[in-house]
N, C-alpha and C. Protein backbone atom coordinates (compact mmCIF):
# COMPACT_ATOMS: atom_id res chain seq x y z
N UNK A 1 118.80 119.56 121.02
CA UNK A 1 118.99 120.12 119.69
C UNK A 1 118.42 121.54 119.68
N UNK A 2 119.28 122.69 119.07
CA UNK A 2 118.76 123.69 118.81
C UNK A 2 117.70 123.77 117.77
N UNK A 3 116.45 125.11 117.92
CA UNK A 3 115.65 125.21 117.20
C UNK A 3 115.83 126.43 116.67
N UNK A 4 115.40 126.78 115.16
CA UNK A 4 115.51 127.51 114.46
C UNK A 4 114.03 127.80 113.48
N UNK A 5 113.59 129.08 113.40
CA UNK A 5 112.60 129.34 113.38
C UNK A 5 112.31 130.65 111.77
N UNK A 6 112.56 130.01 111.20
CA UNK A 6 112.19 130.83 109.59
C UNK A 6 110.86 131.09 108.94
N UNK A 7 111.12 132.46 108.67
CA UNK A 7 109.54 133.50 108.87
C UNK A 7 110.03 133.46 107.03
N UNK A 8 109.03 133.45 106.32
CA UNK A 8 108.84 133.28 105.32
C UNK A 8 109.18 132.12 104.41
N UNK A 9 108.83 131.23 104.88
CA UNK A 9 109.39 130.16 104.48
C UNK A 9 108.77 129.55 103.28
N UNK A 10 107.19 130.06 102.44
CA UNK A 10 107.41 129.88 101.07
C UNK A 10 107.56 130.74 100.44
N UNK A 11 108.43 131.65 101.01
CA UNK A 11 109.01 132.75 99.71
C UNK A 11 110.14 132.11 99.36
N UNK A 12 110.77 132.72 98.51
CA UNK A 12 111.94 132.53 97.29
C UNK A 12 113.03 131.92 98.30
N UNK A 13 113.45 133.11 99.34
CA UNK A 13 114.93 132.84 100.41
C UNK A 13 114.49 132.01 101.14
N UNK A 14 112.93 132.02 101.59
CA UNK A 14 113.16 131.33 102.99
C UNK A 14 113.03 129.55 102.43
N UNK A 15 112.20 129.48 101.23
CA UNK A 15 112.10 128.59 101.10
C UNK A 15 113.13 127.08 100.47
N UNK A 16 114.26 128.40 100.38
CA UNK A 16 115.49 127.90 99.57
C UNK A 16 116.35 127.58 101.19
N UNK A 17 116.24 128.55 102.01
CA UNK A 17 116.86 128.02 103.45
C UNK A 17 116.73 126.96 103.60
N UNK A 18 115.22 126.88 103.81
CA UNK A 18 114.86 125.57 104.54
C UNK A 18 114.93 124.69 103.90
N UNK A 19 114.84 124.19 102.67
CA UNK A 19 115.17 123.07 102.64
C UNK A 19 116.77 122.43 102.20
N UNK A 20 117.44 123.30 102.28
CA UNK A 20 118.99 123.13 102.67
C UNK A 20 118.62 122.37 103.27
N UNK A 21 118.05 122.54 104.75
CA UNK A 21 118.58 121.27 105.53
C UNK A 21 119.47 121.72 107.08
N UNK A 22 119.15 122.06 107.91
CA UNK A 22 119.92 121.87 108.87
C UNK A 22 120.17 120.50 110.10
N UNK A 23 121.55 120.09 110.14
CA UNK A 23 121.55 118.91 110.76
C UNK A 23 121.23 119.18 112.53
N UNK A 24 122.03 120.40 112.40
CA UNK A 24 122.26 120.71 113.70
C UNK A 24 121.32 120.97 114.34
N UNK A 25 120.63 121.49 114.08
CA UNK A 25 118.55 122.94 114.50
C UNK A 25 118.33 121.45 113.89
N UNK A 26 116.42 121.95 114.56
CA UNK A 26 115.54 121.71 114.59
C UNK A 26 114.43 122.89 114.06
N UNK A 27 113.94 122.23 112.82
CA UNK A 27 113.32 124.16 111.46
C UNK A 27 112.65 123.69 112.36
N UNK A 28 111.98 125.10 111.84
CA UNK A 28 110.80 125.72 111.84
C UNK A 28 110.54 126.92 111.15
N UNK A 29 108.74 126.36 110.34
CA UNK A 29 109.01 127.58 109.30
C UNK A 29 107.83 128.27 109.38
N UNK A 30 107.31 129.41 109.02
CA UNK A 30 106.49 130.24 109.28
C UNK A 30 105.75 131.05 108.25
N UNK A 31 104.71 131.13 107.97
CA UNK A 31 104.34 132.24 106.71
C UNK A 31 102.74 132.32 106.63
N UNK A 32 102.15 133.19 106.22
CA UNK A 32 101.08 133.12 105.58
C UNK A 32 100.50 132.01 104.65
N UNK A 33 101.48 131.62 103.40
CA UNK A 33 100.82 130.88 102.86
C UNK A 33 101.64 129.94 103.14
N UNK A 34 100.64 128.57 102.67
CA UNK A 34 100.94 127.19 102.91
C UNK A 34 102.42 126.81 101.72
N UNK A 35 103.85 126.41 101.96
CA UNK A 35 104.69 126.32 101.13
C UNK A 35 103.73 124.70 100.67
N UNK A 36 104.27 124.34 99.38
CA UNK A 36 104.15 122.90 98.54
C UNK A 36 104.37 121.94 99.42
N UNK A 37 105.60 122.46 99.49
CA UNK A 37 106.45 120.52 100.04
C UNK A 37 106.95 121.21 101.77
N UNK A 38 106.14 120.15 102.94
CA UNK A 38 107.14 120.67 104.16
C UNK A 38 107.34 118.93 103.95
N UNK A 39 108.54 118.74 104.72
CA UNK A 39 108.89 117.79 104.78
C UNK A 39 110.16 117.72 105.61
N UNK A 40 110.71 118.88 105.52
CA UNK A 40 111.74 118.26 106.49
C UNK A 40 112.13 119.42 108.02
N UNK A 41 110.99 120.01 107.63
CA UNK A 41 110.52 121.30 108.74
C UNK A 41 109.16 120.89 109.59
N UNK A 42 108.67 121.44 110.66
CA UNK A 42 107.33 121.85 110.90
C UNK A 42 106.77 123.01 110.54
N UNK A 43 105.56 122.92 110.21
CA UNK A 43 105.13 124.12 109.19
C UNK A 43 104.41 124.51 110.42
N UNK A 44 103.91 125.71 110.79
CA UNK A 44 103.20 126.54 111.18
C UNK A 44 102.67 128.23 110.05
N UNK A 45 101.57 128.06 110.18
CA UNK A 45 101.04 129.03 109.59
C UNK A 45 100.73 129.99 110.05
N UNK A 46 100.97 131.75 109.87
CA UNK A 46 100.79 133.08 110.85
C UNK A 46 101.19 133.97 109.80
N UNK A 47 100.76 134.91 110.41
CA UNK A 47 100.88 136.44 109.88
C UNK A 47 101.62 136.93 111.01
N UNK A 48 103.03 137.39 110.02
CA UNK A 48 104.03 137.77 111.37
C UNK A 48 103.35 139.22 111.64
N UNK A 49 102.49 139.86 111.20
CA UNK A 49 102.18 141.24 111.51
C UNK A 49 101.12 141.27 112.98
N UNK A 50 100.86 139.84 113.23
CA UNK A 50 99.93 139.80 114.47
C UNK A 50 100.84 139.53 115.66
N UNK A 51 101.34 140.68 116.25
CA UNK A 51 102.26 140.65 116.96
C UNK A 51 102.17 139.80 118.34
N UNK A 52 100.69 139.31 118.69
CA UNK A 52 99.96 138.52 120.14
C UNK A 52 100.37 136.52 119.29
N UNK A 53 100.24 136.89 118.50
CA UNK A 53 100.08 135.13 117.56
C UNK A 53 101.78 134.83 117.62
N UNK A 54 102.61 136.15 117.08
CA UNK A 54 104.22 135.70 117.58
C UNK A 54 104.47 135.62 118.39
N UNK A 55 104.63 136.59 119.13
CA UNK A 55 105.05 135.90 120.17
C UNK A 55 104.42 134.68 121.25
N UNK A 56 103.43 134.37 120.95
CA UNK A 56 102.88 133.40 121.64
C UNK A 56 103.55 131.84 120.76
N UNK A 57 103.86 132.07 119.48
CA UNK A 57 104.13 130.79 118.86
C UNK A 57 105.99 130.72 119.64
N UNK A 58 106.83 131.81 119.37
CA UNK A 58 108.13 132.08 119.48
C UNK A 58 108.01 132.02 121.30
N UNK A 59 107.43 131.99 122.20
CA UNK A 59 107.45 131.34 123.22
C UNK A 59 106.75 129.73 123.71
N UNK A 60 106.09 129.38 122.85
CA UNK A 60 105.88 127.68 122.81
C UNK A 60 106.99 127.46 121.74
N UNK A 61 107.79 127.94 121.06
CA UNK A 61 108.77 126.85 120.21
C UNK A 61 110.18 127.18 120.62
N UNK A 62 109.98 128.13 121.29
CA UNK A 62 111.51 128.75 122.04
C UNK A 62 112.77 128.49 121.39
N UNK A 63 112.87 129.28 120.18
CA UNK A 63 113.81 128.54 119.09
C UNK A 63 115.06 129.62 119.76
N UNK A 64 116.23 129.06 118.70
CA UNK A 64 117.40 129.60 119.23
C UNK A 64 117.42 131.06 118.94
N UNK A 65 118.45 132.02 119.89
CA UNK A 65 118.36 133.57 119.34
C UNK A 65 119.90 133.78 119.01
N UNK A 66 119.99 134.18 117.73
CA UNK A 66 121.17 134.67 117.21
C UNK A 66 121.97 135.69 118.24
């Protein structure tokens, strides 16, 4: 299964992405703050501005590249 990897995921868009729902991927969601409800994602928490913490997460989750 492909993985898919969404950086803001309790903001407004990302959080409306994710829980669409993908059948196909495997989420993954990303942000500073903690969203309410994960449930049908894995949550990981980061500051995408720490550029050593991304890429270290985006090479242990090796999600898909557009």
């Amino acid at each position: 299964m492909e993985k898919i990897l969404i950086t803001g995921c309790a903001g407004l868009l990302g959080s409306k992405i994710i829980k669409k729902g993908f059948k196909e991927f495997e989420c993954f969601g990303v942000d500073v703050v903690t969203p309410k409800n994960v449930s049908n994602y894995e949550f990981h928490p980061i500051d995408i501005t720490d550029k050593d913490k991304v890429i270290e997460l985006i090479e242990k989750l090796n999600p898909y590249a557009f």
